[in-house]
C-alpha atoms as a PDB file:
ATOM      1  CA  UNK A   1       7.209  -0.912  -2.717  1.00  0.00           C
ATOM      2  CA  UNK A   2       5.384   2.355  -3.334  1.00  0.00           C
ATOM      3  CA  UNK A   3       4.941   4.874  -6.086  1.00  0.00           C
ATOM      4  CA  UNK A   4       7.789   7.439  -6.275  1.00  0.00           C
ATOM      5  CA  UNK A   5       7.034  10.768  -7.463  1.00  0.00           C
ATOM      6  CA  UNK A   6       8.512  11.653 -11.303  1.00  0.00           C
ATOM      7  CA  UNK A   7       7.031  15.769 -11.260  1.00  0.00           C
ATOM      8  CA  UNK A   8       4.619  17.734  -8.966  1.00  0.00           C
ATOM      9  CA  UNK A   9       3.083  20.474 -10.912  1.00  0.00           C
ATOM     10  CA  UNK A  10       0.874  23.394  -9.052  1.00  0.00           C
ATOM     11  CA  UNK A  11      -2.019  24.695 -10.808  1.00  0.00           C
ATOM     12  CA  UNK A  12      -4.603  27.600 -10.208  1.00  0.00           C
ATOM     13  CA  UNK A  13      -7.325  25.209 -10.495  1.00  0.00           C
ATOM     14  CA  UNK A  14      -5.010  22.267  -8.357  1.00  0.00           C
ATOM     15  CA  UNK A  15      -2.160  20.195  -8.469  1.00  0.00           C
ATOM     16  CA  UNK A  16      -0.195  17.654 -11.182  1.00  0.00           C
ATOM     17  CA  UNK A  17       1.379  14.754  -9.607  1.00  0.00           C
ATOM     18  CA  UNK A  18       2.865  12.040 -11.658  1.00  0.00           C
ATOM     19  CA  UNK A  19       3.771   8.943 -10.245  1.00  0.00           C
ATOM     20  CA  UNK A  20       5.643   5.669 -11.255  1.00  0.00           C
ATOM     21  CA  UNK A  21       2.957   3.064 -11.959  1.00  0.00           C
ATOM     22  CA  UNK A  22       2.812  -0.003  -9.865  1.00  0.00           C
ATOM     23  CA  UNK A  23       2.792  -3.187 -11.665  1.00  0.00           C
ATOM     24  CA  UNK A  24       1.003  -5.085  -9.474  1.00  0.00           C
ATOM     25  CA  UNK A  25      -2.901  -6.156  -8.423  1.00  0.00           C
ATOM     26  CA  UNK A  26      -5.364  -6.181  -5.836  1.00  0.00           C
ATOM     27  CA  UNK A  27      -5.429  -9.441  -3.250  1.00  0.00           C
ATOM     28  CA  UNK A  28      -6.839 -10.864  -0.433  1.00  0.00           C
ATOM     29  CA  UNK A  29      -6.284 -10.004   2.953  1.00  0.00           C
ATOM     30  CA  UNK A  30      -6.975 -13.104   4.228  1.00  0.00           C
ATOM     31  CA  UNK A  31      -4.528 -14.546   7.198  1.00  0.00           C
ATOM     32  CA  UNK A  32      -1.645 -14.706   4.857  1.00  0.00           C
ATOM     33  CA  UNK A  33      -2.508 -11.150   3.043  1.00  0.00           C
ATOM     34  CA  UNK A  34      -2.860  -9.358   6.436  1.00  0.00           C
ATOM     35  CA  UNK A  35       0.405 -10.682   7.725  1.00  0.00           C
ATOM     36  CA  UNK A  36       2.083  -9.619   4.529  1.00  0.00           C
ATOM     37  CA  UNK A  37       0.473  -6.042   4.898  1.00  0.00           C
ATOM     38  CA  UNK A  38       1.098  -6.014   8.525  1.00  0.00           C
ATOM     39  CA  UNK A  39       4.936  -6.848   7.961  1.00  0.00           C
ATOM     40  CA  UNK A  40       5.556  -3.608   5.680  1.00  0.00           C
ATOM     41  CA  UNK A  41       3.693  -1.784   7.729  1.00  0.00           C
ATOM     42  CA  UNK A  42       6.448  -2.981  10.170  1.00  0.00           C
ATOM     43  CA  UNK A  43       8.833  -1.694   7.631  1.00  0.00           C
ATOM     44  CA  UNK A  44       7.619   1.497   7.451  1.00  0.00           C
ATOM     45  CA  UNK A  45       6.880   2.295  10.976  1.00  0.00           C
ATOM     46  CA  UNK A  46      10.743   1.367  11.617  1.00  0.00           C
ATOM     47  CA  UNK A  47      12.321   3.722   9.080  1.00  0.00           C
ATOM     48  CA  UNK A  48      10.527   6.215  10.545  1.00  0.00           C
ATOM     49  CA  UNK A  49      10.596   5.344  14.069  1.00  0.00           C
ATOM     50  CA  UNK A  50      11.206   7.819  16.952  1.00  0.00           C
ATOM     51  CA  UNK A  51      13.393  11.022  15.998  1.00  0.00           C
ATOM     52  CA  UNK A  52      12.814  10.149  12.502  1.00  0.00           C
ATOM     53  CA  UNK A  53       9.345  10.946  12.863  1.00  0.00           C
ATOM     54  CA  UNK A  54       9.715  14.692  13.526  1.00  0.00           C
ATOM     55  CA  UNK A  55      12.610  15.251  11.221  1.00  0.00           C
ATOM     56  CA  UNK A  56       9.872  14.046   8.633  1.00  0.00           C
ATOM     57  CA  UNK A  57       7.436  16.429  10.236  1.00  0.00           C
ATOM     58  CA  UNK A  58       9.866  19.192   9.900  1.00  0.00           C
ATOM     59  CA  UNK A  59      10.495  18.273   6.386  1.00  0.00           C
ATOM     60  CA  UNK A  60       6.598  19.564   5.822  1.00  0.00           C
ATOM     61  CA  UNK A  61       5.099  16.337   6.256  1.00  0.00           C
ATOM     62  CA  UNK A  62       1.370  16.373   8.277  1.00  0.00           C
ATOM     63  CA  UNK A  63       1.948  16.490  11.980  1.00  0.00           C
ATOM     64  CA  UNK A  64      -0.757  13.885  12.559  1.00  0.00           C
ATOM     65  CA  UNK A  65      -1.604  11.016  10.434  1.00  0.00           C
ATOM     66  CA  UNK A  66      -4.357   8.826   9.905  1.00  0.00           C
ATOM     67  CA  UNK A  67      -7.668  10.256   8.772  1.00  0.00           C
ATOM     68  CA  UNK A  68      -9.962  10.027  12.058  1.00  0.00           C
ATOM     69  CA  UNK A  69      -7.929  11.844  14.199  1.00  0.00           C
ATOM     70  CA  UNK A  70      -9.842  13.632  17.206  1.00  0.00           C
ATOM     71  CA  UNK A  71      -8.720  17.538  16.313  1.00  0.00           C
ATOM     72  CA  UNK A  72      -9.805  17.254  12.507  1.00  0.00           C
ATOM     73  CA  UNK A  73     -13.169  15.007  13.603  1.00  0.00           C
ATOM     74  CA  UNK A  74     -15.454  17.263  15.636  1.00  0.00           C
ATOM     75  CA  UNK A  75     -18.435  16.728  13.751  1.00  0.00           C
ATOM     76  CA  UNK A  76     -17.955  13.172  14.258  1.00  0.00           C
ATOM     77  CA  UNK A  77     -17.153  13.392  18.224  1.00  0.00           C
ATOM     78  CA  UNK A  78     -20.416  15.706  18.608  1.00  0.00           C
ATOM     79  CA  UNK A  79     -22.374  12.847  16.806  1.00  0.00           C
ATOM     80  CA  UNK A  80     -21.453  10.405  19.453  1.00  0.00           C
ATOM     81  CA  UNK A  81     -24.414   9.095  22.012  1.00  0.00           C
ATOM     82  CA  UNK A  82     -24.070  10.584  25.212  1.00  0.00           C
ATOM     83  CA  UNK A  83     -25.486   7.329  27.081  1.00  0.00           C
ATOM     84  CA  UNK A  84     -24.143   3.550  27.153  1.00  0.00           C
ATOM     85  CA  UNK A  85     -20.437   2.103  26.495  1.00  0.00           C
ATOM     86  CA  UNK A  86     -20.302   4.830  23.501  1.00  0.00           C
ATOM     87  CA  UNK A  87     -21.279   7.280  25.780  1.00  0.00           C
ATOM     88  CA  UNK A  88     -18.442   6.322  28.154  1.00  0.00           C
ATOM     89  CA  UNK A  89     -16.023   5.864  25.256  1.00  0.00           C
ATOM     90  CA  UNK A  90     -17.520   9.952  24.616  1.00  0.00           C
ATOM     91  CA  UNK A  91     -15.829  10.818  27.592  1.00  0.00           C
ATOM     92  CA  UNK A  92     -12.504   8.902  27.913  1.00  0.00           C
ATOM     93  CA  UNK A  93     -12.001  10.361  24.020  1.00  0.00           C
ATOM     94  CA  UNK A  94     -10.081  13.248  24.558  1.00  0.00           C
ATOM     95  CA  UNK A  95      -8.036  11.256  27.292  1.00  0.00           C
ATOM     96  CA  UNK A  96      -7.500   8.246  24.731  1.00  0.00           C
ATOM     97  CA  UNK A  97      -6.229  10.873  22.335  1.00  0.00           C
ATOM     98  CA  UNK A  98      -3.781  12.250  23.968  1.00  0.00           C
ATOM     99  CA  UNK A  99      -2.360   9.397  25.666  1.00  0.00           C
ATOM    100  CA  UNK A 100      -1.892   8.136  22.303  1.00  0.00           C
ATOM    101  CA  UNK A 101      -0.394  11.267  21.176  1.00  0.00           C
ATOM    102  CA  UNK A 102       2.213  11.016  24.012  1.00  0.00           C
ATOM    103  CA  UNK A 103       3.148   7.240  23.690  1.00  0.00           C
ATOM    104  CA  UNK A 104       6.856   6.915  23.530  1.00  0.00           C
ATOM    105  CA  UNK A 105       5.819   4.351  19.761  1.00  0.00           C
ATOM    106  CA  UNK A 106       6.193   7.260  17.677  1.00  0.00           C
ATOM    107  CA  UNK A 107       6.581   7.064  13.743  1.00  0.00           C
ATOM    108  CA  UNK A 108       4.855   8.025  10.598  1.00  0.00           C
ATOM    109  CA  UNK A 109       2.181   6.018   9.494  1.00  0.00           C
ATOM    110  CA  UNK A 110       0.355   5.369   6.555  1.00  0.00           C
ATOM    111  CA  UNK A 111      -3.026   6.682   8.147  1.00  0.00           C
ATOM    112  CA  UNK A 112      -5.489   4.581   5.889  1.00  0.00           C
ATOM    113  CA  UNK A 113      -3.813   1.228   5.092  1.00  0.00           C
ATOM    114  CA  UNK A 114      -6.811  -1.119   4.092  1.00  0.00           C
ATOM    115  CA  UNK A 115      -7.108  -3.514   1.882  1.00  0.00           C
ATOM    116  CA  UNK A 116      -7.982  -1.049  -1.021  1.00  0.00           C
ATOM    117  CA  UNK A 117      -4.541   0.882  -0.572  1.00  0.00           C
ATOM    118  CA  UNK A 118      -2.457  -2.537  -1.602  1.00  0.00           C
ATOM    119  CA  UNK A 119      -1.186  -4.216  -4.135  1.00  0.00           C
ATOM    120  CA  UNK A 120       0.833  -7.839  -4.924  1.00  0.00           C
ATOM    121  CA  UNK A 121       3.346  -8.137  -6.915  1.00  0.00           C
ATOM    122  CA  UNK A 122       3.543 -11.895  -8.417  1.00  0.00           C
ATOM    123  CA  UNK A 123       6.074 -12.654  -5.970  1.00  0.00           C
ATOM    124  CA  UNK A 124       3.729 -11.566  -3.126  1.00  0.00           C
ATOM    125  CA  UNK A 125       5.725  -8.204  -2.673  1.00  0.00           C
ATOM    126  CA  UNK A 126       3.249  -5.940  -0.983  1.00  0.00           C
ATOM    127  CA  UNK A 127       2.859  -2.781  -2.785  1.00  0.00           C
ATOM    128  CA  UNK A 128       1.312   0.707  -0.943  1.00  0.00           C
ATOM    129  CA  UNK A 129      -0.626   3.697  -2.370  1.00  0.00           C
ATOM    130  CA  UNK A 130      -2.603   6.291  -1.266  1.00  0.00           C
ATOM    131  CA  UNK A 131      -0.383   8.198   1.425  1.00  0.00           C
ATOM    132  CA  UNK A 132      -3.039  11.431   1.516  1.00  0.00           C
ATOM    133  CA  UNK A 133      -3.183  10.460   5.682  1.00  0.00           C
ATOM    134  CA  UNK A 134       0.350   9.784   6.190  1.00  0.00           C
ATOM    135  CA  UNK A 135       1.766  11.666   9.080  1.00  0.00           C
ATOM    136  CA  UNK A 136       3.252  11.450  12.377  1.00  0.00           C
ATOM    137  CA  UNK A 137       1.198   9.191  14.718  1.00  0.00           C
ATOM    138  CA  UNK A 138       1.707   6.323  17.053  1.00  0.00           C
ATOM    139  CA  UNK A 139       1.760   3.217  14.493  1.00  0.00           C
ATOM    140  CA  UNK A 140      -0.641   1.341  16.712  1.00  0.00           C
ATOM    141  CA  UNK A 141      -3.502   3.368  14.874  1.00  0.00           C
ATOM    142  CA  UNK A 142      -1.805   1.323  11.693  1.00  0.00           C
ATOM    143  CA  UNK A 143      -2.197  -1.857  12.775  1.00  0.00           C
ATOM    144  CA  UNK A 144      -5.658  -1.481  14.392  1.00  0.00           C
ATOM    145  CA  UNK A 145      -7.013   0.177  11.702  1.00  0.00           C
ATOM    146  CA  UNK A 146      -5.542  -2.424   9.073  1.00  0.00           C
ATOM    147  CA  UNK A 147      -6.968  -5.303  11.576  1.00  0.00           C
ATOM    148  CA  UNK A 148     -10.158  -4.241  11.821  1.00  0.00           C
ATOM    149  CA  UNK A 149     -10.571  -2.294   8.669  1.00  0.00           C
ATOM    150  CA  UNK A 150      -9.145  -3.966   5.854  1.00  0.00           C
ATOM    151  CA  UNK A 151      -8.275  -7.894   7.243  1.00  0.00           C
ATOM    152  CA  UNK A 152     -10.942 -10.943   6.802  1.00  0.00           C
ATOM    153  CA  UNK A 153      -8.769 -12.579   9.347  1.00  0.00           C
ATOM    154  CA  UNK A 154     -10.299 -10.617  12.073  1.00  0.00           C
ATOM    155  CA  UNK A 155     -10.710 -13.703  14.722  1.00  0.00           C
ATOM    156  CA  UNK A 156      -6.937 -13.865  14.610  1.00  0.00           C
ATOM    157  CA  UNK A 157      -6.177 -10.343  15.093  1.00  0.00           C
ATOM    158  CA  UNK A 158      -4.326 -10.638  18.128  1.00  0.00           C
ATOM    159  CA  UNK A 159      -1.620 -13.117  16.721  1.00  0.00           C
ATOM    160  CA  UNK A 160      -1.360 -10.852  13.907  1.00  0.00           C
ATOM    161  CA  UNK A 161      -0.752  -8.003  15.868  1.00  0.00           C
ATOM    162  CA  UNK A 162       1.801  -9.908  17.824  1.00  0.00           C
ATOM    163  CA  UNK A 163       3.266 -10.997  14.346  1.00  0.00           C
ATOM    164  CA  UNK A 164       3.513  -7.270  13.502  1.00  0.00           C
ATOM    165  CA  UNK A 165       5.737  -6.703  17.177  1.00  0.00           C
ATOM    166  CA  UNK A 166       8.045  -9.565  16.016  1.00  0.00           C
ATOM    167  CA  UNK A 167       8.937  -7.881  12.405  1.00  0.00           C
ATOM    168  CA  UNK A 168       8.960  -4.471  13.761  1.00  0.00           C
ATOM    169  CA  UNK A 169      11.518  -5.498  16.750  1.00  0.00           C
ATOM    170  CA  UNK A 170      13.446  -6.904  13.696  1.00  0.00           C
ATOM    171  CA  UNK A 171      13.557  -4.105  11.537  1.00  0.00           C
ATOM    172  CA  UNK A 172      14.497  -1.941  14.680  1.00  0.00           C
ATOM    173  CA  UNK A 173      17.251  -4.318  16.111  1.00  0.00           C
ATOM    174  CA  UNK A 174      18.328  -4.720  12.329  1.00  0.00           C
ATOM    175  CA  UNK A 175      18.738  -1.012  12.873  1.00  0.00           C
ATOM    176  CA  UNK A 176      20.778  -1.223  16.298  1.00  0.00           C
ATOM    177  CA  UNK A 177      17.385   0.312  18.096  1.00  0.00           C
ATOM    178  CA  UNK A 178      15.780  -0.847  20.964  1.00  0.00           C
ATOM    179  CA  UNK A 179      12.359  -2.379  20.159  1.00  0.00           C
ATOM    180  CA  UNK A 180       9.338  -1.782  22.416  1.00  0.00           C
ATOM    181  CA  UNK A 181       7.813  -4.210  24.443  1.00  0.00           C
ATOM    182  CA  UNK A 182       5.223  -6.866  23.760  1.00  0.00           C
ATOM    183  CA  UNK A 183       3.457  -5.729  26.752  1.00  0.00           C
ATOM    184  CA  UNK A 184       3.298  -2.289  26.100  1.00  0.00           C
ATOM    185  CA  UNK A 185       2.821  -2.628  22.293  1.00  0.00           C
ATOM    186  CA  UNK A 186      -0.439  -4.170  23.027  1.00  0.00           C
ATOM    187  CA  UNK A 187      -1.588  -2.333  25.768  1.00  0.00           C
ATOM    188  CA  UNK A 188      -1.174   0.504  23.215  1.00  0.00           C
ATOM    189  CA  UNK A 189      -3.028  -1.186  20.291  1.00  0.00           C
ATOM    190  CA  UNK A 190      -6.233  -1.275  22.597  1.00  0.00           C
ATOM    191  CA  UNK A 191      -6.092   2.343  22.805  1.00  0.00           C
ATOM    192  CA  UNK A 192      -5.656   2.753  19.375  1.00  0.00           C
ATOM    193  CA  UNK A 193      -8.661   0.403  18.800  1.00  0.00           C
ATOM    194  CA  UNK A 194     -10.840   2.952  21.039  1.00  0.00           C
ATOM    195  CA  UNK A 195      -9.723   5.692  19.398  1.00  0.00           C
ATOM    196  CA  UNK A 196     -10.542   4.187  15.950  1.00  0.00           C
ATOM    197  CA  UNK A 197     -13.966   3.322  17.268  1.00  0.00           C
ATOM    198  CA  UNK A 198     -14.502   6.975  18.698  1.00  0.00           C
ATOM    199  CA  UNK A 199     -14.719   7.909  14.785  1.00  0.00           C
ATOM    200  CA  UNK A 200     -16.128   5.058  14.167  1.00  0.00           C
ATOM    201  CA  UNK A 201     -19.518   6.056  17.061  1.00  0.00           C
ATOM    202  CA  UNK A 202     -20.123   9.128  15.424  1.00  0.00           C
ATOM    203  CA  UNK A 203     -19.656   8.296  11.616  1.00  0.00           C
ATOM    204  CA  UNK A 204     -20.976   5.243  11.035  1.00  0.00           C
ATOM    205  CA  UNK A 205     -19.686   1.784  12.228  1.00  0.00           C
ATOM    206  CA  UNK A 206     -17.818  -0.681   9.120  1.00  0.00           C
ATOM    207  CA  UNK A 207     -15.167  -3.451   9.231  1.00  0.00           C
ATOM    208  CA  UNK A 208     -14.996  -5.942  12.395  1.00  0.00           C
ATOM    209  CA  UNK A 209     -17.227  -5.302  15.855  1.00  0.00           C
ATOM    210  CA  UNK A 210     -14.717  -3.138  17.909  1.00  0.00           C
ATOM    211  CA  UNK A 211     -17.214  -3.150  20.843  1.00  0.00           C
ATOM    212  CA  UNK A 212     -15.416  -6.241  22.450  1.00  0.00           C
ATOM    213  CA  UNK A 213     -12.408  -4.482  22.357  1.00  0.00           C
ATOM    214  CA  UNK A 214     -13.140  -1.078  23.835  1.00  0.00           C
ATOM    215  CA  UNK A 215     -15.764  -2.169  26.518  1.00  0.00           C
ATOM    216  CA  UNK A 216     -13.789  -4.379  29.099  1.00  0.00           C
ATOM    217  CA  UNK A 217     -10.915  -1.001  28.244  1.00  0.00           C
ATOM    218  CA  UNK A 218     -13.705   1.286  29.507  1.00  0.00           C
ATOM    219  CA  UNK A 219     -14.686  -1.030  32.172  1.00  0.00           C
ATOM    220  CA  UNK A 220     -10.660  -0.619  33.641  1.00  0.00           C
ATOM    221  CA  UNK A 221     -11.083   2.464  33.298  1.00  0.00           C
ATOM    222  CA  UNK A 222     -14.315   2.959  35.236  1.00  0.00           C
ATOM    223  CA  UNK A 223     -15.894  -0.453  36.516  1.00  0.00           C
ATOM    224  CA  UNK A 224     -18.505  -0.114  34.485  1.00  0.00           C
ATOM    225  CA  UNK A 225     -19.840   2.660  35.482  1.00  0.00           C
ATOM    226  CA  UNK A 226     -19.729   5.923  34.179  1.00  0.00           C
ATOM    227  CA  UNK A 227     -17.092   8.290  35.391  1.00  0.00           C
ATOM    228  CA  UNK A 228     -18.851  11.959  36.356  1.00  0.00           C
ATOM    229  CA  UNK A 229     -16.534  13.893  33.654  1.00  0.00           C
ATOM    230  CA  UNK A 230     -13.879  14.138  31.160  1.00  0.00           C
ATOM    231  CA  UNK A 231     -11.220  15.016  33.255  1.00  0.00           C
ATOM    232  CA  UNK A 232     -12.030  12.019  35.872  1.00  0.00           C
ATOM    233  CA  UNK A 233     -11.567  10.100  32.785  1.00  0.00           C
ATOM    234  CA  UNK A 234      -8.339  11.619  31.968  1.00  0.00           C
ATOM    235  CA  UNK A 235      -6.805  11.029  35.386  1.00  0.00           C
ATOM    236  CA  UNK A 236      -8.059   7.217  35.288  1.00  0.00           C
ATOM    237  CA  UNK A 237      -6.342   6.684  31.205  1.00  0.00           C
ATOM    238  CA  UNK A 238      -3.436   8.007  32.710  1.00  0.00           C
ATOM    239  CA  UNK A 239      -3.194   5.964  35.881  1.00  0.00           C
ATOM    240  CA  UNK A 240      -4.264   2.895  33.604  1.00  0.00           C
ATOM    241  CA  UNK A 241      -1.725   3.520  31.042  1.00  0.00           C
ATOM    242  CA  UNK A 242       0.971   6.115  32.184  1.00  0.00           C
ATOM    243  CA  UNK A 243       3.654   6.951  29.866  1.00  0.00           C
ATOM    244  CA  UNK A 244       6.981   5.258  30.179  1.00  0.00           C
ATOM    245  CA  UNK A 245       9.560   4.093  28.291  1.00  0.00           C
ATOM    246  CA  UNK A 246       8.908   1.352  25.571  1.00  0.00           C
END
C-alpha cells in the first residue's frame, strides 16, 4: 500500500502535492517487521523489474535511485580516509558503482526504505511513504540498505535477505519471468553493502557495523593489500564479479 496522488499543484515559491492519507502506524522492524518490509520491497522491485525499469525512467522518473549514490555524493567520497580498509573501499568505489550500475537486477527502488518510511495496517499490511529517492537502481541497494539501516534483526540479515530472493522469484515467476539466482543475488547484495558503506565512510557511520561485510569483499578483491590505483581496482571488481546473466 502507498499514498496515491489526488492533485499536484506548481507554485512560484514550490509545489502542492496532496496525497491519500494512510491509515495505518509506525512498527517494529524486528525479525517479523523486516521480513514483512523486505517482502513488499519484493513486490515492488518485481513490478518494476528489468524493461520496466526504463520505461519508468522514460516516463520522467529519476534515472538513479536511492539517496547515496556515487555521482550526486562527491563531497562525501572526498571525505573518505585515504589509508586502511576505508581507504581501500576509496578506491574500489567507483568500480563498485558501476558494476552495480551494470548488474543485469535492474528495477526501481524505493531508495530510502527504513523503518521511518513504513507503516502497519492492523492486519500487518505494510504500508510505504516517502518515494523522494525512488529511481532506477539495482534493488540490492534496497535490501541492504533496509538490513542494515532500518532492521533490529541485523544478526539475521542473511536469512532475511535470502527470504527477500524467495518472494521476489515468486512475484517474478507469478509474472512468467525468470528469477535471478540465489548465488548471484547475494554476491550482488555484498556490493551493494560496500557501496552503502562508501557513503556511509565519508558521512558519518549509523545503523549495523558494515565493516564485516565489506572487508573480507576488499580482501577478494586485493588480498589485503592495497591495490596501486583505481583502475587496478576496477579490473579486479570486474574479474571478481563480471556481468552475466541472472
Amino acid at each position: 500500500v502507498v499514498p496515491r496522488p489526488l492533485h499536484v499543484e506548481a507554485r512560484s515559491d514550490g509545489v502542492t502535492i496532496v496525497m491519500s492519507r494512510l491509515d495505518g502506524r509506525p512498527g517494529a522492524f524486528d525479525r517479523r517487521g523486516t521480513e514483512t518490509a523486505l517482502a513488499a520491497l519484493a513486490r515492488l522491485h518485481a513490478c518494476f523489474w528489468g524493461p520496466r525499469a526504463d520505461e519508468a525512467v522514460a516516463g520522467g522518473l529519476q534515472e538513479q535511485g536511492t539517496m547515496w549514490y556515487l555521482d550526486t555524493r562527491k563531497d562525501e567520497f572526498d571525505s573518505m580516509p585515504t589509508r586502511g580498509w576505508e581507504g581501500r573501499l576509496r578506491l574500489a568505489a567507483k568500480a563498485i558503482d558501476e558494476r552495480l550500475k551494470a548488474d543485469p537486477m535492474q528495477s526501481v527502488v524505493h531508495g530510502d526504505p527504513k523503518d521511518a518510511n513504513f507503516y502497519f495496517a492492523v492486519d500487518g499490511t505494510p504500508q510505504l511513504y516517502d518515494f523522494q529517492y525512488c529511481g532506477k537502481a539495482c534493488p540490492a541497494k534496497d535490501v541492504a540498505y533496509c538490513l542494515c539501516c532500518g532492521s533490529s534483526a541485523w544478526d539475521e540479515a542473511d536469512e532475511l535477505a535470502r527470504g527477500y530472493h524467495r518472494d521476489l522469484s515468486e512475484a517474478l515467476s507469478s509474472r512468467g519471468e525468470e528469477p535471478p539466482a540465489l548465488d548471484a543475488f547475494l554476491e550482488t547484495l555484498e556490493l551493494a553493502y560496500a557501496d552503502l558503506g562508501r557513503w556511509m565512510s565519508g558521512w558519518g557511520w549509523w545503523g549495523h557495523d558494515l565493516s564485516h561485510r565489506i572487508k573480507p569483499l576488499l580482501d577478494t578483491l586485493d588480498g589485503g593489500t592495497p591495490l596501486a590505483s583505481e583502475e587496478a581496482y576496477r579490473e579486479a571488481v570486474w574479474r571478481v564479479y563480471p556481468e552475466g546473466a541472472v
